[in-house]
N, C-alpha and C. Protein backbone atom coordinates (compact mmCIF):
# COMPACT_ATOMS: atom_id res chain seq x y z
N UNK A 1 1.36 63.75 39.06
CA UNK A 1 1.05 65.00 39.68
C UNK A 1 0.67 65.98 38.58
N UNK A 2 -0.29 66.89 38.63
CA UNK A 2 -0.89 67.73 37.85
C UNK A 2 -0.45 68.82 38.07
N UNK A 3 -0.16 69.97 37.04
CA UNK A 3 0.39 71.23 37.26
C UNK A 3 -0.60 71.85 38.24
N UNK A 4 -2.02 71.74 37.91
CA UNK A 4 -3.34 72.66 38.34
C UNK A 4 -3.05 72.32 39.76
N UNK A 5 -2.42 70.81 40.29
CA UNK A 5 -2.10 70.62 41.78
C UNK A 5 -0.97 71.28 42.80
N UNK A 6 -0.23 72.11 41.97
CA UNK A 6 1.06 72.84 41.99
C UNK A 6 0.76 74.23 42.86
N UNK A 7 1.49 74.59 43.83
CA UNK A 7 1.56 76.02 44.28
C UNK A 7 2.31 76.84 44.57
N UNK A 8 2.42 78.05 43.94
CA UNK A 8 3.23 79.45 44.37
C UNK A 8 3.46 80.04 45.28
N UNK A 9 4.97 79.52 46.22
CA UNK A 9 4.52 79.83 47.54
C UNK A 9 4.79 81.24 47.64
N UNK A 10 4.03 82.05 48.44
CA UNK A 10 3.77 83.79 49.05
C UNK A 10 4.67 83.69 49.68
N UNK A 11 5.28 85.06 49.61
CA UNK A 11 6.12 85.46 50.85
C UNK A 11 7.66 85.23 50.45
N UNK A 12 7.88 84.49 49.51
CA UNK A 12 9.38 83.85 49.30
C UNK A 12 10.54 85.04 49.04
N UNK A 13 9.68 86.20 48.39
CA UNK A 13 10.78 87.67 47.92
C UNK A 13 11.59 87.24 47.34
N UNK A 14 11.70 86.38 46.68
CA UNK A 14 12.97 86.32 45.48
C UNK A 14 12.26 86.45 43.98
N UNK A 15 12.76 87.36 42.86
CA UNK A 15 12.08 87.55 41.70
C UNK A 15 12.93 87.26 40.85
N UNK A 16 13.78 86.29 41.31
CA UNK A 16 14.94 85.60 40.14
C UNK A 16 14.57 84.31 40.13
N UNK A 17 13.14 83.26 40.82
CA UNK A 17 12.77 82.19 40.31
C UNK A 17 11.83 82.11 39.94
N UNK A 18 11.53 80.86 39.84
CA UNK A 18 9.67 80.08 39.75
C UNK A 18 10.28 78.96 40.76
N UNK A 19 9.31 78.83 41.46
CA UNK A 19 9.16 78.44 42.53
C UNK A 19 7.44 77.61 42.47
N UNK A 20 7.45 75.82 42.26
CA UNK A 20 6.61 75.46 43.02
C UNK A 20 6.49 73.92 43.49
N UNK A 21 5.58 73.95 44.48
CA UNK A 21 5.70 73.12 45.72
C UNK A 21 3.96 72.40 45.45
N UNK A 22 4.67 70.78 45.68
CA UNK A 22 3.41 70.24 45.30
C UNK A 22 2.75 69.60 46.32
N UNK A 23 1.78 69.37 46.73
CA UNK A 23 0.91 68.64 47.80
C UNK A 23 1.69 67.63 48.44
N UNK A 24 1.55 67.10 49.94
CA UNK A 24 2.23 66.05 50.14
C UNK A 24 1.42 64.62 49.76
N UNK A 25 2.39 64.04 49.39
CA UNK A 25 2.51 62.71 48.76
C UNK A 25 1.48 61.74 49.61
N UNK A 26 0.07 61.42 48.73
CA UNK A 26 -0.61 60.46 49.95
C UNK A 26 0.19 58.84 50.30
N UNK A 27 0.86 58.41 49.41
CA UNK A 27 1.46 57.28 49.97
C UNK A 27 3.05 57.00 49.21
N UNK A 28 3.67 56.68 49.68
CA UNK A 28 5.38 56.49 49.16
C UNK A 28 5.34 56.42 47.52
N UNK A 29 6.31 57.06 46.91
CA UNK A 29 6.38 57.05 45.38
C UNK A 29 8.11 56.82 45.28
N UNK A 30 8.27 55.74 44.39
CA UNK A 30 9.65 55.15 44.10
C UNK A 30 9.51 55.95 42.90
N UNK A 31 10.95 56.27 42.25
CA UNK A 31 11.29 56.59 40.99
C UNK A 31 12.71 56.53 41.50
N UNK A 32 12.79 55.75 39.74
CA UNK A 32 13.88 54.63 39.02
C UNK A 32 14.11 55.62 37.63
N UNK A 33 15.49 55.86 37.01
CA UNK A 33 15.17 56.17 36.07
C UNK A 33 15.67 57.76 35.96
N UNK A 34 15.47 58.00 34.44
CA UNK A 34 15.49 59.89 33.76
C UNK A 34 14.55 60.91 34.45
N UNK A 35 15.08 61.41 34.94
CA UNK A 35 14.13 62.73 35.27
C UNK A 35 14.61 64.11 33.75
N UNK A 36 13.62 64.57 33.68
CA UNK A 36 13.65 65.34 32.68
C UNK A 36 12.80 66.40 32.77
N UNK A 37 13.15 67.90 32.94
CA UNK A 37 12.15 69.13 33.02
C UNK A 37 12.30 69.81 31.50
N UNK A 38 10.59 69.71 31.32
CA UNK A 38 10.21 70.65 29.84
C UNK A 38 10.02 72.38 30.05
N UNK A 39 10.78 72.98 29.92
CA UNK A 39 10.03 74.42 29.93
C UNK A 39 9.42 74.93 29.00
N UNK A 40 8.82 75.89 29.10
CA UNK A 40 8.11 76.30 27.88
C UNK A 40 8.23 77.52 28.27
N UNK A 41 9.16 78.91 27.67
CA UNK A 41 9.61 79.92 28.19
C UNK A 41 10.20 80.81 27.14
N UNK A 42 10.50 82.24 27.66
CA UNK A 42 10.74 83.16 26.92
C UNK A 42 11.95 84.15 27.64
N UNK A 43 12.83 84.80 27.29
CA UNK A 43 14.05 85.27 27.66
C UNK A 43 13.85 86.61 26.33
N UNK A 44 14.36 87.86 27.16
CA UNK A 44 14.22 88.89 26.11
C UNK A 44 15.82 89.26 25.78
N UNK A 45 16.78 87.62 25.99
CA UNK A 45 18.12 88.57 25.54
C UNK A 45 18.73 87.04 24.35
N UNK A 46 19.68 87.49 23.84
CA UNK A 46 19.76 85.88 22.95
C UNK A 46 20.31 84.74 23.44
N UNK A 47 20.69 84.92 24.72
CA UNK A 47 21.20 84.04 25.29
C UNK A 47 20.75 83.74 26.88
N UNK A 48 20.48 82.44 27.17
CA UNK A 48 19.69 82.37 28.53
C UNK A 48 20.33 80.96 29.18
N UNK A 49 20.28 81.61 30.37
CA UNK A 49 20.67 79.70 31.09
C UNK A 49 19.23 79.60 31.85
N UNK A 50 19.04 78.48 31.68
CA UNK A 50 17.57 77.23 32.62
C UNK A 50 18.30 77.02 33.59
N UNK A 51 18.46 77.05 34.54
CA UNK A 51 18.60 75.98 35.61
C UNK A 51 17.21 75.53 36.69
N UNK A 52 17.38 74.21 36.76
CA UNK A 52 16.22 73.13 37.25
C UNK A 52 16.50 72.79 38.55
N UNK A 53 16.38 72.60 39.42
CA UNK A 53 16.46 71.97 40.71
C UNK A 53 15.12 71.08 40.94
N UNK A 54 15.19 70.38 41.50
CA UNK A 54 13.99 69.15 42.05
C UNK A 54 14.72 68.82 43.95
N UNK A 55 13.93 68.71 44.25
CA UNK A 55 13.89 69.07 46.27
C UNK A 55 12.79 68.25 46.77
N UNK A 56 13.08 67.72 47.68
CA UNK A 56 12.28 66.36 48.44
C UNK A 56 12.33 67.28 49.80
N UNK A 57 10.80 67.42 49.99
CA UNK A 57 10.98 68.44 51.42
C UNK A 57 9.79 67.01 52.08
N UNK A 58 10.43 66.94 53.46
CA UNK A 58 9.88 65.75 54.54
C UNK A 58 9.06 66.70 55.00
N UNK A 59 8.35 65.86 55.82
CA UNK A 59 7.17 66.88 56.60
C UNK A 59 7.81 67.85 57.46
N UNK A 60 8.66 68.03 58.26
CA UNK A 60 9.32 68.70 58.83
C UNK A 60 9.63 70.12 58.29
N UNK A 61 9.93 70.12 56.62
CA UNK A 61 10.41 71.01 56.16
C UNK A 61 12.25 70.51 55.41
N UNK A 62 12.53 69.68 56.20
CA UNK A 62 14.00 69.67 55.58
C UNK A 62 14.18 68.90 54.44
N UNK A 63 14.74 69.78 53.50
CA UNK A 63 15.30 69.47 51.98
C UNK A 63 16.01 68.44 51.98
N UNK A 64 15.78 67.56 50.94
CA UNK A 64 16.54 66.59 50.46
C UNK A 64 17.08 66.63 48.74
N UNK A 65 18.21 67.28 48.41
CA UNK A 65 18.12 67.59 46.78
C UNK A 65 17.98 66.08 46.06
N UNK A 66 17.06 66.61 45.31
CA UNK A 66 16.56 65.13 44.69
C UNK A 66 17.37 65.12 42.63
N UNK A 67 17.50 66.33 42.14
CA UNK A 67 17.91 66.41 40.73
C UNK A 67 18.17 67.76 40.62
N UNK A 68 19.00 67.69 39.43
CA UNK A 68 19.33 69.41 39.17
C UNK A 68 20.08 69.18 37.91
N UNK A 69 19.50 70.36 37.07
CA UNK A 69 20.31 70.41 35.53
C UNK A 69 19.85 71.54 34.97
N UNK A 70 21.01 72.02 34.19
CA UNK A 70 21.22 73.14 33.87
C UNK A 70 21.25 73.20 32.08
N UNK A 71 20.61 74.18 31.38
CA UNK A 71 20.77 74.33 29.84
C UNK A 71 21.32 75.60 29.61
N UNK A 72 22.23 76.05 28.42
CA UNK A 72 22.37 77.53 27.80
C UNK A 72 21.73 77.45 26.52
N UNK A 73 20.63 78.07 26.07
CA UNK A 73 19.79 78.72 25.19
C UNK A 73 20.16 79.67 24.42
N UNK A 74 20.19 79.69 23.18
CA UNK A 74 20.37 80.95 22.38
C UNK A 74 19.04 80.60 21.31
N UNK A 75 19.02 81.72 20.63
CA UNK A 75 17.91 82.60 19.88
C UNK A 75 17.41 83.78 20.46
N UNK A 76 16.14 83.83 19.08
CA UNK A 76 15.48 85.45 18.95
C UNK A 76 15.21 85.74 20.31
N UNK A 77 15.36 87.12 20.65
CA UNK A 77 15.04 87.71 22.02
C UNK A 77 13.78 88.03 21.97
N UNK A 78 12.85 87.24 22.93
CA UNK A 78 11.33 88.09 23.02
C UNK A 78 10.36 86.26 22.25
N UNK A 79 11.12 85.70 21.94
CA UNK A 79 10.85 84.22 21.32
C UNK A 79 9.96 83.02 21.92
N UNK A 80 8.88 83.07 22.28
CA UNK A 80 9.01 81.60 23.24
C UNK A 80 9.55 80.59 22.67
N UNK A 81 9.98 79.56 23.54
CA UNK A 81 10.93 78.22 22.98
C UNK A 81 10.31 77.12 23.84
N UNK A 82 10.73 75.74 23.75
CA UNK A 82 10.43 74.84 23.77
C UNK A 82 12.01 74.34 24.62
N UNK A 83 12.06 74.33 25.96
CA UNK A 83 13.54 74.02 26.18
C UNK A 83 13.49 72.51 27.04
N UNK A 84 14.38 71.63 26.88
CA UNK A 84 14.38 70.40 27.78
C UNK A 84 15.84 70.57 28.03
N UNK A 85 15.61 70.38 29.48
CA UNK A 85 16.53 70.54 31.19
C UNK A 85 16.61 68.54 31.21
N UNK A 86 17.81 68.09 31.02
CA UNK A 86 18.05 66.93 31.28
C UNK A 86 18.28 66.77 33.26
N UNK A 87 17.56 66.12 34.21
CA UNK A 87 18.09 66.54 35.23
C UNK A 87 18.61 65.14 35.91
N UNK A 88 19.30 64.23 34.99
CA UNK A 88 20.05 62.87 35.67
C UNK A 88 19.24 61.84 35.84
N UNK A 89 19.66 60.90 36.64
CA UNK A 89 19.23 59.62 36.92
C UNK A 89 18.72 59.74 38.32
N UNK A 90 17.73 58.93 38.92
CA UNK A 90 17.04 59.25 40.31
C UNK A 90 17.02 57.68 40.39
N UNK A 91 17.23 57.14 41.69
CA UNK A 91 16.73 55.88 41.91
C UNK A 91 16.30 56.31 43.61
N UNK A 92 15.12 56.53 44.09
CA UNK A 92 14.95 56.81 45.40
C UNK A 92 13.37 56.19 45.68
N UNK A 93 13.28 56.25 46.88
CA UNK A 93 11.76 55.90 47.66
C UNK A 93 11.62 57.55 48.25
N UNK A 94 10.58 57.89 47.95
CA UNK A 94 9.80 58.96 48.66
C UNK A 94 8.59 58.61 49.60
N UNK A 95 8.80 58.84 50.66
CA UNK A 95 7.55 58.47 51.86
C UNK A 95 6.59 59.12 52.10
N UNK A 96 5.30 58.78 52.03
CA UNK A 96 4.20 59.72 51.96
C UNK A 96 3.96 60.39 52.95
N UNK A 97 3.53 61.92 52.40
CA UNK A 97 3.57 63.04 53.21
C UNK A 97 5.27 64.02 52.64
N UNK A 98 5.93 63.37 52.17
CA UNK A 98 6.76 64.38 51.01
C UNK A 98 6.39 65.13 49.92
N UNK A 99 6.87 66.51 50.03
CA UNK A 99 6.72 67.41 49.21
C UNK A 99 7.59 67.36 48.21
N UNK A 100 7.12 67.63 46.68
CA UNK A 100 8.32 67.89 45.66
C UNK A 100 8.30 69.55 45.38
N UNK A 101 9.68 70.07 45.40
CA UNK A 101 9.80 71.38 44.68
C UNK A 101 10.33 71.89 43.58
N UNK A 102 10.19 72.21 42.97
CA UNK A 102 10.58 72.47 41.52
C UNK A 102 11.20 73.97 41.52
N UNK A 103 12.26 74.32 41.55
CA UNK A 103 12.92 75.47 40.95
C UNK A 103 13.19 75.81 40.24
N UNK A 104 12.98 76.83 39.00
CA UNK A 104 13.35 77.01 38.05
C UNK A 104 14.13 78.46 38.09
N UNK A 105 15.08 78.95 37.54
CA UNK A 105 16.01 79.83 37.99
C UNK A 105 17.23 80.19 36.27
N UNK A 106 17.40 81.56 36.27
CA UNK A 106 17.98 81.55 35.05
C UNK A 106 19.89 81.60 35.59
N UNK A 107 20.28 81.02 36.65
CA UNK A 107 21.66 81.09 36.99
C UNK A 107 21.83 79.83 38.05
N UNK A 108 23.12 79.40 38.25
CA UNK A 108 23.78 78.62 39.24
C UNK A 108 24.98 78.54 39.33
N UNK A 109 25.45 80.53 39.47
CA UNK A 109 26.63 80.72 39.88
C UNK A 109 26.54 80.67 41.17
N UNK A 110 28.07 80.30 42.01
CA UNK A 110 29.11 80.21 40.87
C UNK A 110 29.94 78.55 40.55
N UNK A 111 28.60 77.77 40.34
CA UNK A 111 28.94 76.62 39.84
C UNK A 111 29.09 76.58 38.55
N UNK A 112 28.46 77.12 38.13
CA UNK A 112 28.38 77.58 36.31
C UNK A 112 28.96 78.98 36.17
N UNK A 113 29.16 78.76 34.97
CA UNK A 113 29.93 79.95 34.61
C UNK A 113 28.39 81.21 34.25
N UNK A 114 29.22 82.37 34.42
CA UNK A 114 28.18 83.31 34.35
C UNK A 114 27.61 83.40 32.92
N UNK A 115 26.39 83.40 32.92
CA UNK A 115 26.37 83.64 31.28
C UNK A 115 25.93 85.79 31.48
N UNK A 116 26.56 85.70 29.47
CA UNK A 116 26.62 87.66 29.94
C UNK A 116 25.33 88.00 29.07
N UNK A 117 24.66 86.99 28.65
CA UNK A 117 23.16 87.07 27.88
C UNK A 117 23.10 88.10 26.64
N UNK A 118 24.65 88.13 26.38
CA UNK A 118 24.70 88.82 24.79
C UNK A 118 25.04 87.78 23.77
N UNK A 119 25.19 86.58 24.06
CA UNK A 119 25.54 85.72 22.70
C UNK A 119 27.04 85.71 22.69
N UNK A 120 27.76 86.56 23.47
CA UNK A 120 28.98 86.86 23.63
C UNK A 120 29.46 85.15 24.55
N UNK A 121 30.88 84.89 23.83
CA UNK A 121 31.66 83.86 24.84
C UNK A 121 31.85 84.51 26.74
N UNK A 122 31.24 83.45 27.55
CA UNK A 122 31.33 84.00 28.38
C UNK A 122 33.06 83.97 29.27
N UNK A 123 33.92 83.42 29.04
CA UNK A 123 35.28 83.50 29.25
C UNK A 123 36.02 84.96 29.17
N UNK A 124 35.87 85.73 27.45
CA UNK A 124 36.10 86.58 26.93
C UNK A 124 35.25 88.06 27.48
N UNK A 125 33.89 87.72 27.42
CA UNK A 125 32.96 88.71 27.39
C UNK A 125 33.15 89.91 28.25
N UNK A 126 32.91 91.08 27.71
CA UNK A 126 33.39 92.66 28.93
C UNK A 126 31.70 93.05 29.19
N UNK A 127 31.24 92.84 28.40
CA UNK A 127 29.75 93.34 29.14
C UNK A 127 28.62 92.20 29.86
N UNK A 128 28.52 92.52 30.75
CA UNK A 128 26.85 91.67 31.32
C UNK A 128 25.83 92.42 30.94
N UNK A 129 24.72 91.68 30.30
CA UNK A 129 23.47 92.32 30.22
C UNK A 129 22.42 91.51 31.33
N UNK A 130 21.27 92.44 31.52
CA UNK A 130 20.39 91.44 32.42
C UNK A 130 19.43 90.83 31.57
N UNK A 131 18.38 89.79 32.01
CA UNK A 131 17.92 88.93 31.38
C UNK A 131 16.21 88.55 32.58
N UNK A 132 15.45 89.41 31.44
CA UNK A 132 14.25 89.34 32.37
C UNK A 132 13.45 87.60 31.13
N UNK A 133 13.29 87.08 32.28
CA UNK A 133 12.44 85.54 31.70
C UNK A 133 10.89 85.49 32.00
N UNK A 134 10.29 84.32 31.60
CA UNK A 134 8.94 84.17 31.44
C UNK A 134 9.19 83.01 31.43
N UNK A 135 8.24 82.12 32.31
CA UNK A 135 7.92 80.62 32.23
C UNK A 135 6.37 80.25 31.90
N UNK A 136 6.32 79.65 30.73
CA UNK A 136 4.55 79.62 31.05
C UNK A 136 4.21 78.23 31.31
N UNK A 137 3.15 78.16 32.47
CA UNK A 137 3.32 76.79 33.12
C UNK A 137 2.46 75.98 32.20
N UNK A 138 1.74 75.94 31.37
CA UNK A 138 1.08 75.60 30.86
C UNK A 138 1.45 74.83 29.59
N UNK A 139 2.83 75.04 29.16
CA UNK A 139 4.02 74.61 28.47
C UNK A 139 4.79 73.75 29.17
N UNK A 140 5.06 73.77 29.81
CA UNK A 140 6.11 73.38 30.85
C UNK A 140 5.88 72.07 31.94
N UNK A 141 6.47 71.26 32.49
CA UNK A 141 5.80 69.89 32.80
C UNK A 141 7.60 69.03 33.21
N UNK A 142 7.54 68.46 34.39
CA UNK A 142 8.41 67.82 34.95
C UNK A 142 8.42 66.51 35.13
N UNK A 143 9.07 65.71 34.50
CA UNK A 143 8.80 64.00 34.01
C UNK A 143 9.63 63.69 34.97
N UNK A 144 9.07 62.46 35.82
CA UNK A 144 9.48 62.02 36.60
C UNK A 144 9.70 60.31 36.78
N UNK A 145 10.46 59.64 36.71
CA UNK A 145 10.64 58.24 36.17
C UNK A 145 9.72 57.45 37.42
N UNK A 146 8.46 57.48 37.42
CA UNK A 146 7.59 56.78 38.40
C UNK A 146 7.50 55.03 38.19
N UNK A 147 8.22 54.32 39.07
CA UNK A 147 8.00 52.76 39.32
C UNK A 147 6.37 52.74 39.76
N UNK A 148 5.83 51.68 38.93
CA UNK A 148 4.47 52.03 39.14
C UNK A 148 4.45 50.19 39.90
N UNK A 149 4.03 50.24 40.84
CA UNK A 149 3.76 48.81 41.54
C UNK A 149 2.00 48.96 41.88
N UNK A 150 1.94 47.29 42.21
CA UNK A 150 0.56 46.96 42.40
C UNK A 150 0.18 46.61 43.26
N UNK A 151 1.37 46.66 44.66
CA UNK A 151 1.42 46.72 46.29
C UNK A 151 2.26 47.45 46.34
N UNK A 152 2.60 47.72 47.76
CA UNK A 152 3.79 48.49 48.48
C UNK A 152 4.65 47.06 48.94
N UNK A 153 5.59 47.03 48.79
CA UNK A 153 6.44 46.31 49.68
C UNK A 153 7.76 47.04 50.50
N UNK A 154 7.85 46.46 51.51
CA UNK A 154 8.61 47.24 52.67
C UNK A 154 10.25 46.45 52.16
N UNK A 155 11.06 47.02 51.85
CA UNK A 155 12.66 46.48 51.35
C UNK A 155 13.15 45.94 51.84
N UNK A 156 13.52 46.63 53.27
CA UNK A 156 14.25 45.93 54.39
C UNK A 156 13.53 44.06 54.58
N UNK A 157 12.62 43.93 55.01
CA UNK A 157 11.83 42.79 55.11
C UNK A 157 11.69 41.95 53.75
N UNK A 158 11.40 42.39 52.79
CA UNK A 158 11.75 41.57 51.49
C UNK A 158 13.12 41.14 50.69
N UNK A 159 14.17 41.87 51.74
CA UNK A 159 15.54 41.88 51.51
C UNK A 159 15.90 40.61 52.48
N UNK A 160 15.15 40.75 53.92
CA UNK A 160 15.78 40.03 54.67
C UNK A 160 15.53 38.73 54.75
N UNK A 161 14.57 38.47 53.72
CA UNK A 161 13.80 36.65 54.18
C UNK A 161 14.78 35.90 53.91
């Protein structure tokens, strides 16, 4: 899948992600394997959390969470960086006409601890600062562990002979 194939959906009103949603799938895609999201991004405080989500939306619309992983970042404020989001192991079949979504988001409280984006321990820390980000997509790229076959075979039926 190509970034240039990627879209920003309108209307969403949230200005705490990146948000995008890729074409539906012309025929079933297996992935086996590391999923791994590259960002390529900028944070104006010294300390930043990534968080990644990956989402299997059926034609219908209903979500299926497919991966999710989270990084804390430090350095220069105002810096672009080079960040890799480890997001687990995937072993699934996707059926064509599935959408993938990609979230990118600088929090996932309150599963994670808050970060206070001063470099400060966040356990200890008395101040929160806010933390305006930048993703540039053009940096940035979501690896996806694709089983590449040279037919389709149906499981159930190749399971059952």
């Amino acid at each position: 899948m190509r970034s240039d194939d990627l879209a920003v959906p309108v209307g969403d009103g949230r200005a705490d992600r990146c948000l995008l949603l890729s074409p539906p799938l012309p025929r079933p895609l297996d992935l086996a394997g590391a999923a791994v999201a590259r960002i390529n991004a900028t944070a104006d405080t010294p300390s930043a959390d990534w968080a990644v989500r990956v989402t299997a939306l059926d034609p219908s619309g209903r979500a299926d969470p497919l991966a999710f992983g989270i990084v804390r970042r430090t350095g220069p404020p105002g810096e672009a960086a080079d960040i890799t989001v480890p997001l687990g192991t995937l072993g699934r079949r996707l059926p064509a006409g599935t959408r993938l979504r990609a979230e990118i988001a600088g929090h996932h409280f309150p599963a994670h601890a808050r970060n206070p984006h001063t470099g400060d321990d966040p356990v200890t820390a008395t101040r929160l600062a806010p933390s305006r980000r930048t993703v540039n997509p053009r940096g940035s790229a979501l690896h996806l562990p694709v089983v590449a076959r040279r037919r389709y075979v149906e499981p159930v039926p190749e399971i059952c002979r």
